[in-house]
N, C-alpha and C. Protein backbone atom coordinates (compact mmCIF):
# COMPACT_ATOMS: atom_id res chain seq x y z
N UNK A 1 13.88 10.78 -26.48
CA UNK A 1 13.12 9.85 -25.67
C UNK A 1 12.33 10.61 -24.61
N UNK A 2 10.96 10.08 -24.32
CA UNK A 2 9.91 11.22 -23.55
C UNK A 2 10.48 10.47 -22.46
N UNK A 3 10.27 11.02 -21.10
CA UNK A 3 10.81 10.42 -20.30
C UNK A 3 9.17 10.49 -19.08
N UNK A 4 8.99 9.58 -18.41
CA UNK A 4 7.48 9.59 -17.76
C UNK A 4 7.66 10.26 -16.32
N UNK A 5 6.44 11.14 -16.27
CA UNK A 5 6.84 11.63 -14.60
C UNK A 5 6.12 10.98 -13.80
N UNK A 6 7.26 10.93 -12.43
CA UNK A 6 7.32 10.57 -11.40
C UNK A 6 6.38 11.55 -10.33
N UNK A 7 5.36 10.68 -9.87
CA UNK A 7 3.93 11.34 -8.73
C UNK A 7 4.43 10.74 -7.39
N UNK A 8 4.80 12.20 -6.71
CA UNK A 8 4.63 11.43 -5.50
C UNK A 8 3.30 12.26 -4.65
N UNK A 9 2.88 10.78 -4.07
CA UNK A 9 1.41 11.12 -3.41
C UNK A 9 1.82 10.93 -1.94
N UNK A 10 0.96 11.52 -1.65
CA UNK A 10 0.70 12.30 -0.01
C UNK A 10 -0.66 12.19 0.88
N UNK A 11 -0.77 12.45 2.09
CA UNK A 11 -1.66 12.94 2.40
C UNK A 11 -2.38 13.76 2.94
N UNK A 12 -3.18 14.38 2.34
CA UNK A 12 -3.41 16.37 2.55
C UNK A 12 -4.48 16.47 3.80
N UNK A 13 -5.03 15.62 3.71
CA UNK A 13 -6.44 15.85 4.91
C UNK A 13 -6.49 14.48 5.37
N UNK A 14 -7.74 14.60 6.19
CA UNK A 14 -8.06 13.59 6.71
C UNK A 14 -9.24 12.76 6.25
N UNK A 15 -9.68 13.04 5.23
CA UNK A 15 -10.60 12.47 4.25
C UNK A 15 -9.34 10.83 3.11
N UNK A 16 -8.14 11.72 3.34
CA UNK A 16 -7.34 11.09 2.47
C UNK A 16 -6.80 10.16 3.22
N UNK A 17 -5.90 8.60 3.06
CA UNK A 17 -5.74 7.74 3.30
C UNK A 17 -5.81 6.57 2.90
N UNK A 18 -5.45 5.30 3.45
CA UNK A 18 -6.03 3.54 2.91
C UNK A 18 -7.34 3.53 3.36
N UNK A 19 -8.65 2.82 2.48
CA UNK A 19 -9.68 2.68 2.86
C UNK A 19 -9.70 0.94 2.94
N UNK A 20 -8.88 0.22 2.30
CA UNK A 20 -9.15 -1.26 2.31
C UNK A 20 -7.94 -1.63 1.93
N UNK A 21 -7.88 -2.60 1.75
CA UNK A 21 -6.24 -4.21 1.43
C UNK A 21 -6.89 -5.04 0.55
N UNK A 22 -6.45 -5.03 -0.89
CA UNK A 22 -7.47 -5.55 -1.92
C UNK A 22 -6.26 -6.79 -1.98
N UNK A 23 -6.72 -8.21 -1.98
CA UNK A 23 -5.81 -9.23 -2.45
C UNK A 23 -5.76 -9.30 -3.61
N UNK A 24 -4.65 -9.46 -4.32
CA UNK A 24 -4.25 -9.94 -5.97
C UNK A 24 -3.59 -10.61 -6.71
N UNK A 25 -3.81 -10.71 -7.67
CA UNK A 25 -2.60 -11.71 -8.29
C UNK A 25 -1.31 -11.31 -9.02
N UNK A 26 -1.41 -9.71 -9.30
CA UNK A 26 -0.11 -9.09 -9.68
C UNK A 26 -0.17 -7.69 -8.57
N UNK A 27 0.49 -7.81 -7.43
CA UNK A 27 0.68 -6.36 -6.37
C UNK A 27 1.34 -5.46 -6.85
N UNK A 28 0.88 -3.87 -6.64
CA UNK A 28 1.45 -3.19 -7.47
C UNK A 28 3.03 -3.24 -6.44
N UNK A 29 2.93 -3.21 -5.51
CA UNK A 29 4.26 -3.55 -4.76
C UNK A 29 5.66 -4.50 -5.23
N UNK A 30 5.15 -5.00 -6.02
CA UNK A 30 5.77 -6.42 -6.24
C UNK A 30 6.46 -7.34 -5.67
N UNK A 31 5.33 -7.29 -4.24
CA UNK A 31 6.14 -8.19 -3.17
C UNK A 31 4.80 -8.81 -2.89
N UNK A 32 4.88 -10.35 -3.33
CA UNK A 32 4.30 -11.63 -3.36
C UNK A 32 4.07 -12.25 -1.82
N UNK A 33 3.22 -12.77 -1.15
CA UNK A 33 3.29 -13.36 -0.28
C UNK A 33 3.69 -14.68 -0.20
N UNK A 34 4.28 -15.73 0.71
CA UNK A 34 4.60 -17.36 0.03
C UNK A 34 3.63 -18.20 0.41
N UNK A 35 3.03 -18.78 -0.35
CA UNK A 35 1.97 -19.64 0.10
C UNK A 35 2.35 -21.22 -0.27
N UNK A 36 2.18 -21.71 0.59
CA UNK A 36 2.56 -23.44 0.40
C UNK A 36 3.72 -23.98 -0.27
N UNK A 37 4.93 -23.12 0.51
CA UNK A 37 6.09 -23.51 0.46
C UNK A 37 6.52 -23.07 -1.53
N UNK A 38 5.80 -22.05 -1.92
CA UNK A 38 6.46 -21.90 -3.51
C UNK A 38 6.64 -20.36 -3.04
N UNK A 39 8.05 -20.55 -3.42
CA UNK A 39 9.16 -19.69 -3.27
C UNK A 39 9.66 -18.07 -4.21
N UNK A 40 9.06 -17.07 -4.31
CA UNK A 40 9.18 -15.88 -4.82
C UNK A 40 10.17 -14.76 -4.49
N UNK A 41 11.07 -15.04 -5.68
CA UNK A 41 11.53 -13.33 -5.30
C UNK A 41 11.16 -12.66 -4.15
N UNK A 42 9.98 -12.11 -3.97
CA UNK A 42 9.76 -11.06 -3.00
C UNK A 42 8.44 -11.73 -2.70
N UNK A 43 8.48 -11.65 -1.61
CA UNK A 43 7.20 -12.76 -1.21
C UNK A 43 6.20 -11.89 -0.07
N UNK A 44 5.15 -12.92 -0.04
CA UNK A 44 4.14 -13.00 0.44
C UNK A 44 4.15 -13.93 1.84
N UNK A 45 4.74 -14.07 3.29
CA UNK A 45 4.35 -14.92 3.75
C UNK A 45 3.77 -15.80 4.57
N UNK A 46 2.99 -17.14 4.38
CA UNK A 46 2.00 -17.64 4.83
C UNK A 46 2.67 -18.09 6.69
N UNK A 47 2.37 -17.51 7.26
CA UNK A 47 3.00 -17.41 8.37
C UNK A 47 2.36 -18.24 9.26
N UNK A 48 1.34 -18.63 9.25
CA UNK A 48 0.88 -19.89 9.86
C UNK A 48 -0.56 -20.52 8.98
N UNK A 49 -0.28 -21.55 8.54
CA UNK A 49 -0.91 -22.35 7.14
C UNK A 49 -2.94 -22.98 8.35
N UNK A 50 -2.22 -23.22 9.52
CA UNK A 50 -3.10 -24.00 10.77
C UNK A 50 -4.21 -22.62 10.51
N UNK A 51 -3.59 -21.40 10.80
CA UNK A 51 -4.33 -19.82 11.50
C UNK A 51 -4.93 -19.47 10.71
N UNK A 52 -4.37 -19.84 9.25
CA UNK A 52 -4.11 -19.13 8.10
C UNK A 52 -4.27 -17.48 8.11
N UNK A 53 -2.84 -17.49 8.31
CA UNK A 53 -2.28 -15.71 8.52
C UNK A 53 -0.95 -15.74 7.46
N UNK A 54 -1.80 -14.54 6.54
CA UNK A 54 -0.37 -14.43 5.83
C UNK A 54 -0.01 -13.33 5.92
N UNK A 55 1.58 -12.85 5.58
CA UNK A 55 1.96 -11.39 6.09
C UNK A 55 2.86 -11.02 4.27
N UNK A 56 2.75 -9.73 4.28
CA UNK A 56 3.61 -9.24 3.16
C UNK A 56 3.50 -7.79 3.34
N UNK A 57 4.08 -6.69 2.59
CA UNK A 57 4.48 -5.63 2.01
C UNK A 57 3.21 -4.84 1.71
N UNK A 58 2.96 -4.15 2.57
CA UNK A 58 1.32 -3.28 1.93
C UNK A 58 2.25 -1.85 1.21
N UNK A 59 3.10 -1.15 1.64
CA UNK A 59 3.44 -0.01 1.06
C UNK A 59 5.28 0.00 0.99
N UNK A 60 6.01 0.52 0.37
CA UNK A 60 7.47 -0.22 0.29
C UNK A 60 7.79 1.53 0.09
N UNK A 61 8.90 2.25 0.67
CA UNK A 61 8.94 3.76 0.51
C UNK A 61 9.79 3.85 -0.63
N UNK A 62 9.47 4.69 -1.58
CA UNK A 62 10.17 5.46 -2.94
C UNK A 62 10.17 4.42 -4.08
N UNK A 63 8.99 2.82 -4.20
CA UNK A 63 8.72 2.00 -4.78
C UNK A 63 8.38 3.31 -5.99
N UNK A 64 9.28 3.00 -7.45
CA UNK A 64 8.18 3.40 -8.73
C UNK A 64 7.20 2.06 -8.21
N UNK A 65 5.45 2.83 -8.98
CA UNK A 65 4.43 2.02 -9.15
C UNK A 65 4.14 2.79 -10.62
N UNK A 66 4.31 1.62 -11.68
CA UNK A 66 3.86 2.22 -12.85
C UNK A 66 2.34 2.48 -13.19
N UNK A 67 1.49 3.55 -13.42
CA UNK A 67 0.19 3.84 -13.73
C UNK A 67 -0.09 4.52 -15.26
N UNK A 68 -1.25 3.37 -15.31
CA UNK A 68 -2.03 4.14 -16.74
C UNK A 68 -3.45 4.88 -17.10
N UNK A 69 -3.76 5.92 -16.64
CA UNK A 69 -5.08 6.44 -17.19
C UNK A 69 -5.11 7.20 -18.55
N UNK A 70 -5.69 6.03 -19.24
CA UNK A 70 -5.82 6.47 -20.64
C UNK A 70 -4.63 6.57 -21.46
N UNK A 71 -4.56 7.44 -22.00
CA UNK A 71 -3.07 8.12 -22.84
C UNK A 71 -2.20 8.63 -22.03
N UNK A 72 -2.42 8.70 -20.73
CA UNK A 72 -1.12 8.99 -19.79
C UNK A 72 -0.72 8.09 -18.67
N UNK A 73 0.81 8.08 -18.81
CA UNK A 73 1.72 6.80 -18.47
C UNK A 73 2.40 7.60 -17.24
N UNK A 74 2.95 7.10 -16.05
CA UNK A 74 3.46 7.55 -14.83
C UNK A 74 3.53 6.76 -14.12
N UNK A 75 4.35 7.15 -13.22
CA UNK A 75 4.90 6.81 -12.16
C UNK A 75 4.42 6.85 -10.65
N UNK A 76 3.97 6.39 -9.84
CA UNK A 76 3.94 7.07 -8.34
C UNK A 76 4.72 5.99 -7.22
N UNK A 77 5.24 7.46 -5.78
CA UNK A 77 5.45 6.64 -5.14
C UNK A 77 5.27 6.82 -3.81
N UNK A 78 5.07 6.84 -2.74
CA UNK A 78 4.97 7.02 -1.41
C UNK A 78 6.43 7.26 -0.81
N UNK A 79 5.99 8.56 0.32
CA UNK A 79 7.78 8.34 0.91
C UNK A 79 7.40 7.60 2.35
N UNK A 80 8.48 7.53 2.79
CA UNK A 80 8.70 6.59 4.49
C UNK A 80 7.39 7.26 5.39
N UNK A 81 7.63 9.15 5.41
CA UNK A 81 6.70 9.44 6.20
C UNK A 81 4.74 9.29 5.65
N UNK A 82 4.79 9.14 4.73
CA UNK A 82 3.30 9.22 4.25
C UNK A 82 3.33 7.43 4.52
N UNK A 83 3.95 6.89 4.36
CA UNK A 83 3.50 5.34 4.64
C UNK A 83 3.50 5.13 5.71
N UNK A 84 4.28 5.82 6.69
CA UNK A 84 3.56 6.06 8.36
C UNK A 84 2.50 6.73 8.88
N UNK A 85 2.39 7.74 8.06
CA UNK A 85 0.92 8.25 8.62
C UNK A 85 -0.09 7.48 8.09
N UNK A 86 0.05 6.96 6.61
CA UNK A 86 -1.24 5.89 5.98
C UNK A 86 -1.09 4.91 6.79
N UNK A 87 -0.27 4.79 7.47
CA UNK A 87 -0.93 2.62 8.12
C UNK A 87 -1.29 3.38 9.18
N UNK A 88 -1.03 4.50 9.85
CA UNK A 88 -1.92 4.75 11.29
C UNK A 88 -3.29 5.05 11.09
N UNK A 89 -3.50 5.93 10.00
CA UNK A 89 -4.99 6.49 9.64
C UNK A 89 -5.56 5.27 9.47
N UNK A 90 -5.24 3.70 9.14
CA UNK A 90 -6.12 2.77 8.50
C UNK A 90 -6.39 2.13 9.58
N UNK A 91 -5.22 2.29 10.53
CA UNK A 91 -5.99 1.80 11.83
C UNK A 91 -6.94 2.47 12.81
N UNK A 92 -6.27 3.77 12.70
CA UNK A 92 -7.27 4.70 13.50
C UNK A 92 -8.40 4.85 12.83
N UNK A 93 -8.61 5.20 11.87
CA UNK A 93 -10.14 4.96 11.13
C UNK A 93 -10.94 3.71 11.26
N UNK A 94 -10.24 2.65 11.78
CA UNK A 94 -10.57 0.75 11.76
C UNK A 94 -11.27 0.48 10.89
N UNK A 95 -10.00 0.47 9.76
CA UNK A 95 -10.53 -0.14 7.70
C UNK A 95 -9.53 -1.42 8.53
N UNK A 96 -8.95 -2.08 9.24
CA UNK A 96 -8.85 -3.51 9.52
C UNK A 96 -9.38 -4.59 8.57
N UNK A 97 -10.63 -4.73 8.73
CA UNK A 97 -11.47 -5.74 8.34
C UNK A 97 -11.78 -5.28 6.72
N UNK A 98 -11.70 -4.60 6.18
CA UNK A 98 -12.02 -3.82 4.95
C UNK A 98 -11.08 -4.48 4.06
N UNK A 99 -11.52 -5.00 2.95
CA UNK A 99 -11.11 -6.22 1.83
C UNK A 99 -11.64 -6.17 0.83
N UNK A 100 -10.96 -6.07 -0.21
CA UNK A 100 -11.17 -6.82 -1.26
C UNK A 100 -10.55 -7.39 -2.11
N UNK A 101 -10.90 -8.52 -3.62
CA UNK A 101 -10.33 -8.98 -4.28
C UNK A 101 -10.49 -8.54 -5.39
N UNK A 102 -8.82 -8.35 -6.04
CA UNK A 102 -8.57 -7.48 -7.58
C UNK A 102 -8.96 -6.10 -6.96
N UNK A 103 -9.40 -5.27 -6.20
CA UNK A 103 -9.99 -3.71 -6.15
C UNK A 103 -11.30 -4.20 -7.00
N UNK A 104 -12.00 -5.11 -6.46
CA UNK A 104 -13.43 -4.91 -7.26
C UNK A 104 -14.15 -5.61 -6.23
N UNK A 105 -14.73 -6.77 -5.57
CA UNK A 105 -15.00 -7.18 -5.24
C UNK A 105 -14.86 -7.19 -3.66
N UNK A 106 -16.26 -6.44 -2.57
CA UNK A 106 -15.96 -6.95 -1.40
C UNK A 106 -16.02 -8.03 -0.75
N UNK A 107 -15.06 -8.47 0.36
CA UNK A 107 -14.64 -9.60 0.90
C UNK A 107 -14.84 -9.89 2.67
N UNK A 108 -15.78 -10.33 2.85
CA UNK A 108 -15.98 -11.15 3.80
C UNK A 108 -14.76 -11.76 4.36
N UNK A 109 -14.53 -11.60 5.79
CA UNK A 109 -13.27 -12.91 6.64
C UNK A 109 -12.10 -12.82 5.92
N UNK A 110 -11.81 -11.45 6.12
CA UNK A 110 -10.01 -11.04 5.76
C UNK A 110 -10.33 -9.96 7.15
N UNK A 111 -9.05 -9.99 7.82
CA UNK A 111 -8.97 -9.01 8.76
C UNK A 111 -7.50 -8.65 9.17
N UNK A 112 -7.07 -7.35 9.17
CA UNK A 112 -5.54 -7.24 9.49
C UNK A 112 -5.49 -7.42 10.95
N UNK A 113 -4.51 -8.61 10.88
CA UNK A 113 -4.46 -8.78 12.71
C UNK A 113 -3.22 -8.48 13.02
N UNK A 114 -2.02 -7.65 12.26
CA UNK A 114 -0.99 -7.05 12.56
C UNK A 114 -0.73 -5.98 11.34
N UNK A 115 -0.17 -4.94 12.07
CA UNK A 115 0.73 -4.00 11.10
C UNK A 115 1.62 -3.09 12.08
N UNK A 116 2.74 -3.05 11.45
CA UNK A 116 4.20 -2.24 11.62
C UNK A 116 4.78 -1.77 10.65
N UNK A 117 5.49 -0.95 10.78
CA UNK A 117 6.57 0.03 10.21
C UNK A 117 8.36 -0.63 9.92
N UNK A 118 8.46 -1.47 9.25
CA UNK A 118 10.17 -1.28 8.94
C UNK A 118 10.81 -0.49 10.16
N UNK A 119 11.82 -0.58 10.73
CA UNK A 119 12.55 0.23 11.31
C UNK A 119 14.48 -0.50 11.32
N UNK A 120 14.60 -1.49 11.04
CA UNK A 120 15.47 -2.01 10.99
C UNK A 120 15.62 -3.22 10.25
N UNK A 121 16.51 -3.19 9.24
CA UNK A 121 16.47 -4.20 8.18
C UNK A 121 17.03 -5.50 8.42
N UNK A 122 18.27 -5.50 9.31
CA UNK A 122 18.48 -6.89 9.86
C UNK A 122 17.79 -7.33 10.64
N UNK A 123 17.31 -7.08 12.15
CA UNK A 123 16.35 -7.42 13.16
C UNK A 123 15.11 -7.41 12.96
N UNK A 124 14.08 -7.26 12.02
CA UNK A 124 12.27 -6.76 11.84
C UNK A 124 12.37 -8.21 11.73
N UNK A 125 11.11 -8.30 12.29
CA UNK A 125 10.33 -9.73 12.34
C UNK A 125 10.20 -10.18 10.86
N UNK A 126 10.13 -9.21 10.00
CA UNK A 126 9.96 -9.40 8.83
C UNK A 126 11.11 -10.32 7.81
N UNK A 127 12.17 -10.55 8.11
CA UNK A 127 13.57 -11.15 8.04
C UNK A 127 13.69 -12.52 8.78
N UNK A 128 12.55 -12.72 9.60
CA UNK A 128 12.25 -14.32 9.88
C UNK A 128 11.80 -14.78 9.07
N UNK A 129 11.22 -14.10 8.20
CA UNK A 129 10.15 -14.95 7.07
C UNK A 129 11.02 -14.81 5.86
N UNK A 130 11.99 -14.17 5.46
CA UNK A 130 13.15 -14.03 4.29
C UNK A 130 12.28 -12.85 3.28
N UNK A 131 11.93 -11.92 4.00
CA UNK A 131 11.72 -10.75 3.26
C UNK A 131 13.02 -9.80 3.25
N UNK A 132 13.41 -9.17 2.43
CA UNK A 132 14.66 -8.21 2.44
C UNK A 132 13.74 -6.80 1.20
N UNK A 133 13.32 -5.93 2.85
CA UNK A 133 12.38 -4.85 2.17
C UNK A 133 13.21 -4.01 3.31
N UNK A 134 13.21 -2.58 2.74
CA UNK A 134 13.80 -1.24 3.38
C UNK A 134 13.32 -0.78 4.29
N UNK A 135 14.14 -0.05 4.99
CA UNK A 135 13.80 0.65 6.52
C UNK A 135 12.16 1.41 6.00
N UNK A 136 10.93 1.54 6.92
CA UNK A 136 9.98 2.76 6.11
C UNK A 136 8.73 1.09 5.51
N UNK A 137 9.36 0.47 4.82
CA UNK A 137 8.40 -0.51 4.14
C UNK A 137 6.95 -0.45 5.51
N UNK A 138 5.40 -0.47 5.12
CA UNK A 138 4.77 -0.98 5.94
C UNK A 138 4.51 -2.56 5.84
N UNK A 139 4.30 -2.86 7.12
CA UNK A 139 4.39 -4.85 7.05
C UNK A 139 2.73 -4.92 7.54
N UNK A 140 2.50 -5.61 7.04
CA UNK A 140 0.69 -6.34 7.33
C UNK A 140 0.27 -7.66 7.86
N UNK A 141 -0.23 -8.48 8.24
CA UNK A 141 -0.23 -9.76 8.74
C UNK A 141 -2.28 -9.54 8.57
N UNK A 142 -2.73 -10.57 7.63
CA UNK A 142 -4.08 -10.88 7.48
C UNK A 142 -4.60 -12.15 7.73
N UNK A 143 -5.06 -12.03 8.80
CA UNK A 143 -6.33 -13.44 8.87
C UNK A 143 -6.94 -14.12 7.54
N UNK A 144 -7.31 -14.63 7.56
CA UNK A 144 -8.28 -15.69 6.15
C UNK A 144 -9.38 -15.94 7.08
N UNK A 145 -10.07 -15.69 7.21
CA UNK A 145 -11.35 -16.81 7.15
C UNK A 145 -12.34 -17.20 6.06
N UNK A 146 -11.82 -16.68 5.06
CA UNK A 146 -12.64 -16.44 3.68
C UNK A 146 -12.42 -18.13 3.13
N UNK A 147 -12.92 -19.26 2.86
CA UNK A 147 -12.41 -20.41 2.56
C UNK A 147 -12.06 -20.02 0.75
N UNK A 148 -12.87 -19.23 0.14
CA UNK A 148 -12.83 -18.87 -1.10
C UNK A 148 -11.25 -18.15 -1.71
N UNK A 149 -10.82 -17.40 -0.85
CA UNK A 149 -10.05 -16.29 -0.83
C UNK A 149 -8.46 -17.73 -0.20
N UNK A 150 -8.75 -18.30 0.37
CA UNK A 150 -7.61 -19.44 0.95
C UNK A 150 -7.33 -20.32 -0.25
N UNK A 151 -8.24 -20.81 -0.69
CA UNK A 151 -7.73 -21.53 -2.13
C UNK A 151 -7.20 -20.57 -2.82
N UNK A 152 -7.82 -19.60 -2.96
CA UNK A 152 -6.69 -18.76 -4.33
C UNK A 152 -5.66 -18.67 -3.77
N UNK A 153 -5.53 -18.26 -2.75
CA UNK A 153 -4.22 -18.49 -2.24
C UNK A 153 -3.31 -19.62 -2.08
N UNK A 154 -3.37 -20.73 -1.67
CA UNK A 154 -3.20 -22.12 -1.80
C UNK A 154 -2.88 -22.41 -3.28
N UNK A 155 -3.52 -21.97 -4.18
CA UNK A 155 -3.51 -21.95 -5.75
C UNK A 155 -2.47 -21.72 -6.47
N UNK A 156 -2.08 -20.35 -5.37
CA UNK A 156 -1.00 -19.36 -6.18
C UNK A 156 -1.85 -18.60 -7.17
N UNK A 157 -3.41 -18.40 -7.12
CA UNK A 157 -3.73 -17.34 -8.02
C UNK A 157 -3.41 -15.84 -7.45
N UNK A 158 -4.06 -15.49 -5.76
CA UNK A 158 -3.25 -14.85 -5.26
C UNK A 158 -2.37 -14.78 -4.64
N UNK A 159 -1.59 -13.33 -5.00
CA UNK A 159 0.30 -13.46 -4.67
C UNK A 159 0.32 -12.45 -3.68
N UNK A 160 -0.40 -11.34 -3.06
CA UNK A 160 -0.32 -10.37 -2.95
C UNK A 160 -1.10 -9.24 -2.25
N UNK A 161 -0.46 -8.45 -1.75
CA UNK A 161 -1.35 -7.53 -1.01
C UNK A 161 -1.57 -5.99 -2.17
N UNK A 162 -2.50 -5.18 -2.26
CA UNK A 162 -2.68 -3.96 -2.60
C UNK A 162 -3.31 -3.38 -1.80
N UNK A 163 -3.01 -1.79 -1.82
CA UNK A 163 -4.02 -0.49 -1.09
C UNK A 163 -4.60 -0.31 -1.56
N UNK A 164 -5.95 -0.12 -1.22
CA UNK A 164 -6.73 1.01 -2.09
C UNK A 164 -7.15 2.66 -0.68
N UNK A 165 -7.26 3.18 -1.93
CA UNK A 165 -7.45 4.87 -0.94
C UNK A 165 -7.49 6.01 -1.54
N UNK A 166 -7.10 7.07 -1.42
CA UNK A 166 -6.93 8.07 -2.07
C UNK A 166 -5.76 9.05 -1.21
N UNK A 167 -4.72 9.46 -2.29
CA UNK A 167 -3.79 10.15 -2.05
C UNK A 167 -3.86 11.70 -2.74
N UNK A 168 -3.05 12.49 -2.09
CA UNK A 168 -2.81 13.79 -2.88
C UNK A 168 -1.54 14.10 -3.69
N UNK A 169 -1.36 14.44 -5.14
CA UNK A 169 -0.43 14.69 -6.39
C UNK A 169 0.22 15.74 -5.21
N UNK A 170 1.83 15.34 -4.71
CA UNK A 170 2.27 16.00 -4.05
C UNK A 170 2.98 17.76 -5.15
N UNK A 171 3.33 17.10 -6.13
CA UNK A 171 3.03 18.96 -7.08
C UNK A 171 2.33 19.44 -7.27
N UNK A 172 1.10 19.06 -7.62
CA UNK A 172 -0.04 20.17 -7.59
C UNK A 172 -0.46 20.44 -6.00
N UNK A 173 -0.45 19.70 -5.00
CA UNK A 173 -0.46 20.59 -3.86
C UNK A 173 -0.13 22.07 -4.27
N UNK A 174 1.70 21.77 -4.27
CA UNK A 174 2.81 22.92 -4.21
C UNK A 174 1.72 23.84 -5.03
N UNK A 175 1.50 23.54 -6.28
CA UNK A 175 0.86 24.29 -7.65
C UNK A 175 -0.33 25.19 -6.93
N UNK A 176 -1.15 24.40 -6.06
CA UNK A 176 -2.19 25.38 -5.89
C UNK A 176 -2.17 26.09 -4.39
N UNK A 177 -1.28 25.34 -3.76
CA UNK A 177 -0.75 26.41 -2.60
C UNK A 177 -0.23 27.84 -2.77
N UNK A 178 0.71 27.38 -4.13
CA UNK A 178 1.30 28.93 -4.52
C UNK A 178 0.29 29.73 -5.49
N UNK A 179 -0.91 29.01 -6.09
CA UNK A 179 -1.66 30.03 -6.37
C UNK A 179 -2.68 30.61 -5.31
N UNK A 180 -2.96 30.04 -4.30
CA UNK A 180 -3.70 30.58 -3.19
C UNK A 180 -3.17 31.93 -2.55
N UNK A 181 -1.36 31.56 -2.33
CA UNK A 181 -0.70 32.49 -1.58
C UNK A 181 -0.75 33.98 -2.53
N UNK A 182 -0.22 33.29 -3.82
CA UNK A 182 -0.43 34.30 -5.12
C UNK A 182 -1.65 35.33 -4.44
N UNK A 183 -2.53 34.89 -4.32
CA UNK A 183 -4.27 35.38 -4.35
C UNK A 183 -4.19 36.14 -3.06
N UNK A 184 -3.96 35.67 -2.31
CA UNK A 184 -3.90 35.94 -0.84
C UNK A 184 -2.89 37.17 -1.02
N UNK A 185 -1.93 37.26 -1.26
CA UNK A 185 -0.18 38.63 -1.68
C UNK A 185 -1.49 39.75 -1.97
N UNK A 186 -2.55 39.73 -3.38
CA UNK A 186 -2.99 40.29 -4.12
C UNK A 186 -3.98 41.59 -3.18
N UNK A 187 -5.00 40.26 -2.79
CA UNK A 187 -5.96 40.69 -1.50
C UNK A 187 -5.14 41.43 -0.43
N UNK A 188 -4.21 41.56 0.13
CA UNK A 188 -3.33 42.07 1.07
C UNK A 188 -3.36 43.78 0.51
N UNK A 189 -3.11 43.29 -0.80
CA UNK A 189 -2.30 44.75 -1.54
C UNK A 189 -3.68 45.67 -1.74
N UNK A 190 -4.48 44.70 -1.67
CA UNK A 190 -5.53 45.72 -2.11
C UNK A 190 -6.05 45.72 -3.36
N UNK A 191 -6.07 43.92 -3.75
CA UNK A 191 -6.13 43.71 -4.95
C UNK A 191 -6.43 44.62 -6.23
């Protein structure tokens, strides 16, 4: 039996990071937000229906996320510390307001009007709403003003928060660090 490898991604520079919060109807997270009282496993939730602010799970630490490009099948996952430095870079960069739907489509009147870090699994605000996500998870809270983007939600077409961004293959880092150093030993010696 082939067995699929496991990517864990990182972030190497400062080019790298979340650039947007794409809403969807299957999160690669698989934590659903709750919208109009229908009840999910791992939810999504609509935290004030009046504000319309819903909150859920943008990054969950050591989540497999199964990926397919092409003929190759894998795994990736974020650890606690890269999902702390990604929700600060998205704020410090202010991708806030930066949206879209499915990762295709930009979105008008979505805006993150909260984000935190997990730090405690019984006490996080996050456990008022009946989420049971791990110390490290990042938490999100998004405005609507999109009336388009509120019905799908209302719908139950969307369930969900996703990242989009770009991360670094934390082995090939290693891979081309040690061929740099390799190079660098060589040059020393007098190549």
């Amino acid at each position: 039996m082939n067995r699929m490898r496991i990517v864990e991604l990182v972030i190497y520079n400062e080019i790298d990071g979340i650039d947007a919060v794409s809403v969807v109807d299957y999160p690669a997270m698989e934590s659903d937000f709750i919208a109009l009282a229908k009840e999910y496993e791992v939810k999504l939730a609509e935290v004030d229906a009046e504000k319309r602010i819903l909150m859920g799970a943008a990054l969950i630490p050591n989540k497999q996320i199964y990926r397919r490009d092409g003929e190759d099948e894998y795994y990736i996952f974020f650890s606690k510390d890269t999902i702390k430095k990604a929700s600060e870079l998205f704020l410090q960069k202010g991708n806030q307001s930066k949206s879209t739907i499915q990762h295709q489509d930009k979105l008008e009147g979505m805006t993150v009007v909260e984000s935190w870090i997990i730090e405690d699994e019984q006490f996080d605000k996050s456990r008022k709403y009946d989420f049971n996500l791990p110390v490290g998870t990042w938490m999100i809270s998004m405005k609507v003003e999109n009336d388009d983007v509120w019905e799908r939600v209302k719908s139950g077409e969307i369930k969900g928060f996703s990242i989009e961004g770009s991360f670094a293959d934390k082995l090939e880092l290693k891979k081309h660090e040690d061929l740099i150093n390799q190079i660098i030993k060589v040059l020393e010696n007098g190549g």
